[in-house]
C-alpha atoms as a PDB file:
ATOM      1  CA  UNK A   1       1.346  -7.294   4.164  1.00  0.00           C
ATOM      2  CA  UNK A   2      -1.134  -6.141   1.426  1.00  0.00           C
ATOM      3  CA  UNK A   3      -2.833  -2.531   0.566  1.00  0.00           C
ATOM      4  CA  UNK A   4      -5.842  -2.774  -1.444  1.00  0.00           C
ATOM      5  CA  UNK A   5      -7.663   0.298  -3.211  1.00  0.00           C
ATOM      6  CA  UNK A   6     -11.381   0.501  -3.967  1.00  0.00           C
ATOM      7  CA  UNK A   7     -11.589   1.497  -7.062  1.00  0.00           C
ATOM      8  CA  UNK A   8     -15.207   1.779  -8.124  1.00  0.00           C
ATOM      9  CA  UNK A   9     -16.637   2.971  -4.613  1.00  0.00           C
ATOM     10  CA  UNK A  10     -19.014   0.459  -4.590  1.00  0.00           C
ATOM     11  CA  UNK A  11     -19.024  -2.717  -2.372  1.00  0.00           C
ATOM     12  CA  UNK A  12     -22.234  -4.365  -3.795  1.00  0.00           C
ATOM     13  CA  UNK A  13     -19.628  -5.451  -6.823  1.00  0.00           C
ATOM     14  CA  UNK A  14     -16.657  -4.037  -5.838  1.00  0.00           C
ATOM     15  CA  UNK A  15     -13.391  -4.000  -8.199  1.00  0.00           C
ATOM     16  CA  UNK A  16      -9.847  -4.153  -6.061  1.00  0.00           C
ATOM     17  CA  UNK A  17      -6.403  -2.769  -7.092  1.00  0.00           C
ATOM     18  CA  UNK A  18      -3.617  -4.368  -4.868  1.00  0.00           C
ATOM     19  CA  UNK A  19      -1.139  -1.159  -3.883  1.00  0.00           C
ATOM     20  CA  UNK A  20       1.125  -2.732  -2.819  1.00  0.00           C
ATOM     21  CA  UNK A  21       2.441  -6.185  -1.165  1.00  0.00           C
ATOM     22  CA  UNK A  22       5.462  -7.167   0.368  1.00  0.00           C
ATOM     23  CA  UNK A  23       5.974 -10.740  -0.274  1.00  0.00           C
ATOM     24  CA  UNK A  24       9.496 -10.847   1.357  1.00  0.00           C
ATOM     25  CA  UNK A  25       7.670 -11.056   5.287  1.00  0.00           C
ATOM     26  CA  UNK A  26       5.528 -14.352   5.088  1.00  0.00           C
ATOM     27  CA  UNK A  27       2.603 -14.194   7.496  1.00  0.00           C
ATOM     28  CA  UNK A  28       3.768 -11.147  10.002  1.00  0.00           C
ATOM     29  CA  UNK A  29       1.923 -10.044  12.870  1.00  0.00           C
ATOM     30  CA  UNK A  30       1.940  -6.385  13.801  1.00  0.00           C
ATOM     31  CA  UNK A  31       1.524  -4.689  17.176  1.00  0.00           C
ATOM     32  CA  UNK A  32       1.140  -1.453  15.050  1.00  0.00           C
ATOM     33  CA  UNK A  33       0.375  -0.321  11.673  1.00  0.00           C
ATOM     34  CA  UNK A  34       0.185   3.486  10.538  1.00  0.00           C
ATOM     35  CA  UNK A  35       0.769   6.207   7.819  1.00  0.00           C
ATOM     36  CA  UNK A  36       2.390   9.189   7.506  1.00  0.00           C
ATOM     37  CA  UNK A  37       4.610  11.625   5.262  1.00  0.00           C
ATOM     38  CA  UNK A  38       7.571  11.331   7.132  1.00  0.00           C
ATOM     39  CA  UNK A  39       9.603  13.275   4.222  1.00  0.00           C
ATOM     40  CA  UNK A  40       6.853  15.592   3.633  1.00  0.00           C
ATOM     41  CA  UNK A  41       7.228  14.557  -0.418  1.00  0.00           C
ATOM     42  CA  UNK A  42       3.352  14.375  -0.291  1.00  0.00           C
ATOM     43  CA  UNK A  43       3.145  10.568  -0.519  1.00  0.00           C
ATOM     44  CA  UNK A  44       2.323   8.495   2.357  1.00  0.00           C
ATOM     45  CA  UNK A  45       5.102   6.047   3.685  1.00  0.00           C
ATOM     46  CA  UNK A  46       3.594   2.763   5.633  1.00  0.00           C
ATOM     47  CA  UNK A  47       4.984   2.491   9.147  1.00  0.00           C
ATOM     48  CA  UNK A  48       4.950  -1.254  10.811  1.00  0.00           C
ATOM     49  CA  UNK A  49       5.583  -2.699  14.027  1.00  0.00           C
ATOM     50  CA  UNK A  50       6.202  -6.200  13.382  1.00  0.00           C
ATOM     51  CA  UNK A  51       5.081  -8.429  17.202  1.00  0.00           C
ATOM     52  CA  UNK A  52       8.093 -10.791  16.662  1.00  0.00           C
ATOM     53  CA  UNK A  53      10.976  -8.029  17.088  1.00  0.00           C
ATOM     54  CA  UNK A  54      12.262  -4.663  18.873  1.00  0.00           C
ATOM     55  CA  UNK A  55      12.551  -2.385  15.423  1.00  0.00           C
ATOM     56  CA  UNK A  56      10.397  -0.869  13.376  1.00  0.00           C
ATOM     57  CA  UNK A  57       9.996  -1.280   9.265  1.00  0.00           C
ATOM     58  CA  UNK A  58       9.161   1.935   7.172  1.00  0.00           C
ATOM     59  CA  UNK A  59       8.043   1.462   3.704  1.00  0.00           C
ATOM     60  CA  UNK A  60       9.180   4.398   1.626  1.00  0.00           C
ATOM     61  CA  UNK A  61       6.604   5.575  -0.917  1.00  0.00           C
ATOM     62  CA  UNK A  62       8.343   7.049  -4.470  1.00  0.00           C
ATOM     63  CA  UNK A  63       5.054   7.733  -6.323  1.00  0.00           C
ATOM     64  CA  UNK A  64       1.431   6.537  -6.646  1.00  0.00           C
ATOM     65  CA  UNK A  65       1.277   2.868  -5.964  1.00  0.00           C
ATOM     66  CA  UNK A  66       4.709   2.374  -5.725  1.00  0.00           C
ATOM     67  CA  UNK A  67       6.761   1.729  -2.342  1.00  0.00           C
END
């Protein structure tokens, strides 16, 4: 799983930043993806529902492009 930023608001040439990426997963398929601040820390953690399993992974977010 990879998060990519916009970071020139433009997509006739648009420049990406990769957030993050979790390289540890391979090709997973989700049933479910979402955000939220679950600690209320003001960052938002990634929430995943991976289609090959009964459990959910939460990706905790420390700071600004870090998880």
């Amino acid at each position: 799983m990879s998060i990519f930023e916009l970071e020139n608001s433009s997509f006739d040439d648009p420049q990406w930043k990769v957030e993050f990426k979790d390289t540890t997963r391979g090709n997973e398929r989700f049933r479910g993806l979402g955000f939220s601040d679950l600690d209320k820390d003001g960052y938002q953690e990634i929430i995943s529902i991976p289609k090959e399993g009964p459990y959910i992974r939460i990706y905790e977010c420390t700071g600004e492009d870090s998880y």
